[in-house]
Protein backbone atom coordinates (compact mmCIF):
# COMPACT_ATOMS: atom_id res chain seq x y z
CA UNK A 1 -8.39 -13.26 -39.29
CA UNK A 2 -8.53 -13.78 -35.74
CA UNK A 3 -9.28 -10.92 -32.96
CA UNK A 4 -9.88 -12.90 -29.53
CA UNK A 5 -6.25 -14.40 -28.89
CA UNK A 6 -3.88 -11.97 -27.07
CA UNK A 7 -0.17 -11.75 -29.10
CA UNK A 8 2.42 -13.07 -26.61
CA UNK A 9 5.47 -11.00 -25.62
CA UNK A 10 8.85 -11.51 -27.73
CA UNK A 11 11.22 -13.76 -25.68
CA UNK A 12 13.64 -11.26 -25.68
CA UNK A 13 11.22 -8.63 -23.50
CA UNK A 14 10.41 -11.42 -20.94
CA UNK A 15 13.79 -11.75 -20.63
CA UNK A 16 14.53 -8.28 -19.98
CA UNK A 17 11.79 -7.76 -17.25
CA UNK A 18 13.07 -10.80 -15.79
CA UNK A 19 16.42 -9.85 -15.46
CA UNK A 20 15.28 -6.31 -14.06
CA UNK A 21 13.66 -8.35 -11.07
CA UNK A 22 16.54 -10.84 -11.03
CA UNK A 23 18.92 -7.18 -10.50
CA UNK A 24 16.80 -5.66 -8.53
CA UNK A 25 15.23 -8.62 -5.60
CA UNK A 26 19.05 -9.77 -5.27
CA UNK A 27 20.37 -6.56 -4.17
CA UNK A 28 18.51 -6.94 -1.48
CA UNK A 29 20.68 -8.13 1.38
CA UNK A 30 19.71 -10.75 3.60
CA UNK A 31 19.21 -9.59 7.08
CA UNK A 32 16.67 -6.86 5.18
CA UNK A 33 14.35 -10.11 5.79
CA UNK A 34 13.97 -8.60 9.46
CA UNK A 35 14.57 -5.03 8.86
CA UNK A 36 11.65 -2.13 8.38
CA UNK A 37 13.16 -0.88 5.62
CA UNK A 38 12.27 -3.81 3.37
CA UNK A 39 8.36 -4.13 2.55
CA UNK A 40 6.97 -7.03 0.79
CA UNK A 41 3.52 -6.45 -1.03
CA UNK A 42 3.28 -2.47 0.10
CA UNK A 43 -0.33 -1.55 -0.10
CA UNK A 44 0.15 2.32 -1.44
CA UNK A 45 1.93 4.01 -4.20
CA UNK A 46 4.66 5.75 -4.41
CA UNK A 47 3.67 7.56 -7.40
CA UNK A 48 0.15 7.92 -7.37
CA UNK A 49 -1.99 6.81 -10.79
CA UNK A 50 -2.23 9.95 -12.94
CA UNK A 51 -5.63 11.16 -13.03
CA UNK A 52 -6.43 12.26 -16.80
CA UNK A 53 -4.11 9.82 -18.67
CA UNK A 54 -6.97 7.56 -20.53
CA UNK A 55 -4.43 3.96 -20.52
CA UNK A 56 -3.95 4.35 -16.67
CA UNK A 57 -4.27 0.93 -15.36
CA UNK A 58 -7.54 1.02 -12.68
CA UNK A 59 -11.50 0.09 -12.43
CA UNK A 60 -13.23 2.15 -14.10
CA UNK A 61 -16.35 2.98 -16.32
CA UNK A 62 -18.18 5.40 -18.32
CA UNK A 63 -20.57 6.99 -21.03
CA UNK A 64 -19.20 9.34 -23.52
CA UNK A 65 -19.99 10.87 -26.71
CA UNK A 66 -17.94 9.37 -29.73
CA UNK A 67 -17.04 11.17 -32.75
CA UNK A 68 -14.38 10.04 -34.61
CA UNK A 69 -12.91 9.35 -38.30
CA UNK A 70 -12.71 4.81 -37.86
CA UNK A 71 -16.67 4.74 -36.50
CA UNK A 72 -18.58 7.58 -36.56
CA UNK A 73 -20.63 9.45 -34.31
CA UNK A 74 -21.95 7.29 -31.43
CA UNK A 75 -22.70 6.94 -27.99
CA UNK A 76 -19.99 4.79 -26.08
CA UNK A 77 -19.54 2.75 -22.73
CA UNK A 78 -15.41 2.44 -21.72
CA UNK A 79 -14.93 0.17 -18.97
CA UNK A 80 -11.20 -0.98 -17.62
CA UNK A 81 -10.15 -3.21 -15.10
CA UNK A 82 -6.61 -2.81 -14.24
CA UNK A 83 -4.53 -2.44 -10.71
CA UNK A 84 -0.60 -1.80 -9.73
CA UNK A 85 0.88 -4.76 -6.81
CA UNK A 86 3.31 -3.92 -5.53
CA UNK A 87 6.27 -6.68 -5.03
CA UNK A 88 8.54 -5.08 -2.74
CA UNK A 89 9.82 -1.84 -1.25
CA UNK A 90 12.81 -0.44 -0.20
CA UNK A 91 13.28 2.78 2.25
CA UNK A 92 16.53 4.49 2.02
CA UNK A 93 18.18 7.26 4.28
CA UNK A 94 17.32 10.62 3.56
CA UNK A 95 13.55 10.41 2.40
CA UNK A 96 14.47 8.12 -0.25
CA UNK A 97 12.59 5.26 -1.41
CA UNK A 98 11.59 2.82 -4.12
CA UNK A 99 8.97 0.19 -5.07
CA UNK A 100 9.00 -2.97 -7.74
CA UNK A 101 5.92 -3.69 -9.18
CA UNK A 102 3.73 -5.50 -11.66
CA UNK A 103 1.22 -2.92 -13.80
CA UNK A 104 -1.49 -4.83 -15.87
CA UNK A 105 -5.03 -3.68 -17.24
CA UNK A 106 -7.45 -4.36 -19.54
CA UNK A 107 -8.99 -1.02 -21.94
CA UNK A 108 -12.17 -1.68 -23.75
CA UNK A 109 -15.02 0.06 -25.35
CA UNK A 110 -18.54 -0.46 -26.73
CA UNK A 111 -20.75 0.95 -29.01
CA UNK A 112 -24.29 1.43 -26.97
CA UNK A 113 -26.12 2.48 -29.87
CA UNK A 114 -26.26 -1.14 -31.51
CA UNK A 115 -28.24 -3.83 -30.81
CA UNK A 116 -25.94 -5.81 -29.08
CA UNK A 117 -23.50 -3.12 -27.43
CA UNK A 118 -20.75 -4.21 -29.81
CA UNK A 119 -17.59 -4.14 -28.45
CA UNK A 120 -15.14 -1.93 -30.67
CA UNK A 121 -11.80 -2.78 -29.15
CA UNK A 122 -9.84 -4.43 -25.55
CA UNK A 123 -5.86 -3.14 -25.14
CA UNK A 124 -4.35 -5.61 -22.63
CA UNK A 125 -1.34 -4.56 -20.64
CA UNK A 126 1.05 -5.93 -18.71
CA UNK A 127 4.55 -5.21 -17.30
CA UNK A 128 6.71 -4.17 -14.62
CA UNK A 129 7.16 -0.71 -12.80
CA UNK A 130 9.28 0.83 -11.04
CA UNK A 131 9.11 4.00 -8.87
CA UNK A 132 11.28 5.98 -6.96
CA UNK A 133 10.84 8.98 -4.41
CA UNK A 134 12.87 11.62 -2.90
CA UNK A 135 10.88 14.33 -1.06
CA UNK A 136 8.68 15.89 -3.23
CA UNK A 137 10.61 14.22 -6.67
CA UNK A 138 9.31 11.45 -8.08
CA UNK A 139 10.33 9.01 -10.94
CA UNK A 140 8.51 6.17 -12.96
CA UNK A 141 9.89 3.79 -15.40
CA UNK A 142 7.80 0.67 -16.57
CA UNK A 143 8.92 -2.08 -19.24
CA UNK A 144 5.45 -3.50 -20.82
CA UNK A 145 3.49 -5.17 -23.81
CA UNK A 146 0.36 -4.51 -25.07
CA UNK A 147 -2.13 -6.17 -27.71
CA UNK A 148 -4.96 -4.77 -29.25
CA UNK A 149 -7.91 -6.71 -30.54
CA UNK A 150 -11.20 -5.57 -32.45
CA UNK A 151 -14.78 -6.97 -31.09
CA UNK A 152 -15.99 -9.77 -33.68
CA UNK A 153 -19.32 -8.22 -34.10
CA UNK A 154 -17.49 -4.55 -34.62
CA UNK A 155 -15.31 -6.34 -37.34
CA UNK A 156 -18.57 -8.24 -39.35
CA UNK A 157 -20.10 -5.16 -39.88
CA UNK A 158 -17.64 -3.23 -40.48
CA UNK A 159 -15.45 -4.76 -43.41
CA UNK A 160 -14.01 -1.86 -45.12
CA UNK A 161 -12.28 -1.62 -41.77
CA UNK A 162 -11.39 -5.34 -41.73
CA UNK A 163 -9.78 -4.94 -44.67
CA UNK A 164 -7.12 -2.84 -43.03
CA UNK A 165 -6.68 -4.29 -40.09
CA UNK A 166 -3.13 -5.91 -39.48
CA UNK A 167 -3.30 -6.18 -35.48
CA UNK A 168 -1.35 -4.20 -33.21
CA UNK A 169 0.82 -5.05 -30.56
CA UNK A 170 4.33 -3.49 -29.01
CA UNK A 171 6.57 -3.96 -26.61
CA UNK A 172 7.66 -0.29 -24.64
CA UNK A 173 9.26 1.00 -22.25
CA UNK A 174 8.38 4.47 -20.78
CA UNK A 175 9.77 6.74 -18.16
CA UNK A 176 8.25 9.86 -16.09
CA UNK A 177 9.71 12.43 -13.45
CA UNK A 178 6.98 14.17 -11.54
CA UNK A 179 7.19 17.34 -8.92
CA UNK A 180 4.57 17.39 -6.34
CA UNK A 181 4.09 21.39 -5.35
CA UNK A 182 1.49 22.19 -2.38
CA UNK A 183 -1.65 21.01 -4.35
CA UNK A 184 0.04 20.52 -7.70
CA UNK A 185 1.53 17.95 -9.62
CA UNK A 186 3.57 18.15 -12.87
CA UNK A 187 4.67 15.54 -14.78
CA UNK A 188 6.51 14.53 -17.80
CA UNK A 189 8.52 12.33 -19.97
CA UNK A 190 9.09 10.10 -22.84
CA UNK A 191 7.91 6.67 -24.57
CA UNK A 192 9.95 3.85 -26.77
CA UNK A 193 8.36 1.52 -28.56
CA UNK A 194 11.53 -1.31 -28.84
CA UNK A 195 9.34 -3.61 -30.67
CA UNK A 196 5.94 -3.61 -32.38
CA UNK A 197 3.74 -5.26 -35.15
CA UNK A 198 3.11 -3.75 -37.68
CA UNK A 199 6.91 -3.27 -37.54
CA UNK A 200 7.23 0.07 -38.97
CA UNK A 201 5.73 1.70 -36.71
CA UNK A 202 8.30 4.70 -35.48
CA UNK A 203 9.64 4.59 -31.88
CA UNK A 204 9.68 7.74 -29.92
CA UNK A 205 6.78 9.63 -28.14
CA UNK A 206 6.22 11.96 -25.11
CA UNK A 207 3.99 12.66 -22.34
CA UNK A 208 3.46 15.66 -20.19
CA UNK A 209 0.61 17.18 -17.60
CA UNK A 210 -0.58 18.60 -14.33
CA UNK A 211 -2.84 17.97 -11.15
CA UNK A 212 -5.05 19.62 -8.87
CA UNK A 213 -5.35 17.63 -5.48
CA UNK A 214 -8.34 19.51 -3.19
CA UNK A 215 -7.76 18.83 0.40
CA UNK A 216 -11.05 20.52 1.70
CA UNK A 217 -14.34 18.87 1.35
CA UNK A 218 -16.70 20.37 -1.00
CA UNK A 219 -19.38 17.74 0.00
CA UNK A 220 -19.08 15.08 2.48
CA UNK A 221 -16.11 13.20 2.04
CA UNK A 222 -15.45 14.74 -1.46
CA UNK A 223 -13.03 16.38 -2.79
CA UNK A 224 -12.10 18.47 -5.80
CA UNK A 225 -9.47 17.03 -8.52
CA UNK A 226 -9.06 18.01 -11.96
CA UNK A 227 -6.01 16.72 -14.39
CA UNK A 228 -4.67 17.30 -18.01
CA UNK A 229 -2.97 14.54 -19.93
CA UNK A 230 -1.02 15.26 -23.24
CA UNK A 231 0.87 12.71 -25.30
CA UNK A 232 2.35 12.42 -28.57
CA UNK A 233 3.64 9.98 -30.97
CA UNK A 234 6.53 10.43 -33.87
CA UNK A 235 4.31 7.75 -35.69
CA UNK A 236 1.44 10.83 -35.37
CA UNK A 237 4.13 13.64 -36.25
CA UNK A 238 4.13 14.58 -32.74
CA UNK A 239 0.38 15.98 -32.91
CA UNK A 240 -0.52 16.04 -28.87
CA UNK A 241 -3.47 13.97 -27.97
CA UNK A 242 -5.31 15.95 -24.84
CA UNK A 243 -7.07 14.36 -21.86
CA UNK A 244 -9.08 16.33 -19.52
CA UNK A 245 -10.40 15.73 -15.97
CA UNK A 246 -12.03 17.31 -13.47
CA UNK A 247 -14.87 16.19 -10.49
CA UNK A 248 -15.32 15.02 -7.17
CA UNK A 249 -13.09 12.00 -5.15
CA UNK A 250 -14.67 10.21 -2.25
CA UNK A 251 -12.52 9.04 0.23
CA UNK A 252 -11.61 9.48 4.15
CA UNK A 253 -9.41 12.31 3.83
CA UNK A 254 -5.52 11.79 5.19
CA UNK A 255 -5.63 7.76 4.72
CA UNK A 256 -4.61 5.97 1.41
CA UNK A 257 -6.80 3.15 -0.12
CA UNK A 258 -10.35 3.21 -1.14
CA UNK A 259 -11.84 6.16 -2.95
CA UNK A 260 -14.08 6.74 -5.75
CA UNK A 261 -13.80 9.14 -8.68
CA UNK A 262 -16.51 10.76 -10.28
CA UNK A 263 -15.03 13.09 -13.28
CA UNK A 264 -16.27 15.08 -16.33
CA UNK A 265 -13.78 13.61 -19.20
CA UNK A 266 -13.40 15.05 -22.72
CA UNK A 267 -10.48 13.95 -25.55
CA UNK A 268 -9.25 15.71 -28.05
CA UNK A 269 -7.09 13.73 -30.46
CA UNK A 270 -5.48 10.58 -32.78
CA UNK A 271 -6.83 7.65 -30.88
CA UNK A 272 -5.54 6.24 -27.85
CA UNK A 273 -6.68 3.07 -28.03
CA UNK A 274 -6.60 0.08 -30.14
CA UNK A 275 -5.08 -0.64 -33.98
CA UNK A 276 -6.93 2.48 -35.40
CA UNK A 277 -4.57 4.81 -33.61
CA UNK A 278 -3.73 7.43 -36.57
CA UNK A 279 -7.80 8.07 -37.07
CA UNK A 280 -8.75 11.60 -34.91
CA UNK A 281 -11.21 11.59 -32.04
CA UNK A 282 -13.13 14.20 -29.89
CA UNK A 283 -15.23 12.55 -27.08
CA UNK A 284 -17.12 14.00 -23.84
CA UNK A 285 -18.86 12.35 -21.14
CA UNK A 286 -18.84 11.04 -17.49
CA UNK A 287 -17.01 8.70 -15.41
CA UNK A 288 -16.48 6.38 -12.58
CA UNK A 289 -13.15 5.20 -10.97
CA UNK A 290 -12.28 3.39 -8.20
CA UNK A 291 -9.53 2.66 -6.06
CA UNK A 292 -8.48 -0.46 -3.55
């Protein structure tokens, strides 16, 4: 069995996100080549990353303590690398506007208490999003594949494991409407999977949570945020998988771009990551994210 080569998308999904862009980039008129309301390559969000989801594409690491049903009790190391571009953006009248863009990241975790750090599992995603804004209403729908893939080493010593292993991959779509209220967020929405190996895997799922933005310094050039994440899966008979996040982001307050995240995390739930998704986990720990 092979673990190292990332499953392609089905045809028909690259055709779909194609045709979205097609749709989308040619209802552009022409003279909005000159105009200010057209923005190539924007720089900032219009619907800022969610704070406690755990598959949020951005740079990040940590160290957490592991306990769950596919590995044991362990100490753990999750590092991502993953970023939103944006393509283009338009600004309509009436504090309206919306943003095309191409979401990708990389999810992967190791176990620190072996020799060799063995990595356990990488979830690569890619796919295009799409966000819209009207004052403090906000909407996010992204089309996107993912593949999961065990660590060699994990898989050697593990063979009871190996034996079940089938791979995992899917193609999804998901969608999210979000109300920003003084220094509160609240989100929610739902997931379909419209394709996925193994191929019985059912199709519905949701997602819901809330922020806390600070917006006075607690120490210099930090700021307090704290999030909660739930999602669940008909494949998991809708058991909620919860996310929590609080702790300090650096950045120079009133200007987007750069920041750093340093947040206490704990999980509660079936697994979010990786082939091994209907085993339960509970895991605690620290970490770092940062922003561009």
């Amino acid at each position: 069995m092979k673990f190292s080569i990332l499953s392609k998308p089905k045809l028909t999904f690259r055709a779909i996100c194609l045709a979205v862009l097609a749709i989308l980039l040619t209802s552009v008129p022409v003279r909005a080549r000159e105009a200010e309301d057209i923005v190539f390559f924007p720089e900032d969000h219009i619907f800022a990353p969610l704070v406690a989801d755990p598959k949020e594409p951005r740079f990040f690491a940590g160290i957490h303590h592991f306990d769950n049903e596919a590995s044991g009790t362990f100490t753990g190391a999750a590092v991502g690398y993953g970023e939103t571009f944006g393509l283009v953006r338009k600004n309509l009248a009436h504090d309206r506007v919306w943003q095309l863009s191409i979401r990708g990241g990389i999810f992967s975790h190791f176990d620190m208490n072996t020799s060799s750090n063995n990595l356990l599992n990488s979830d690569y995603t890619i796919g295009l999003l799409w966000t819209y804004r009207y004052k403090d209403l906000f909407v996010r729908a992204r089309a996107y594949h993912q593949s999961s893939h065990l660590g060699d080493e994990y898989a050697k010593e593990n063979p009871t494991l190996l034996k079940t292993a089938t791979g995992f991959d899917y193609e999804a779509v998901d969608f999210l409407g979000a109300w920003s209220w003084h220094r509160l967020r609240f989100y929610g929405g739902l997931h379909y999977i419209a394709q996925s190996n193994p191929a019985h895997f059912d199709k519905w799922g949701y997602q819901g949570g809330m922020e806390y933005y600070g917006t006075k310094e607690i120490v210099p050039k930090g700021v307090f945020v704290a999030g909660m994440d739930v999602k669940g899966f008909q494949e998991l008979h809708w058991s909620p998988g919860y996310s929590l996040k609080a702790g300090l982001n650096f950045k120079n307050l009133g200007e987007t771009g750069r920041y750093i995240q340093v947040m206490a995390e704990y999980y509660y739930g079936f697994i979010p990551f990786g082939q091994y998704y209907d085993y339960e986990m509970e895991s605690y720990g620290i970490g770092f994210s940062f922003g561009f």
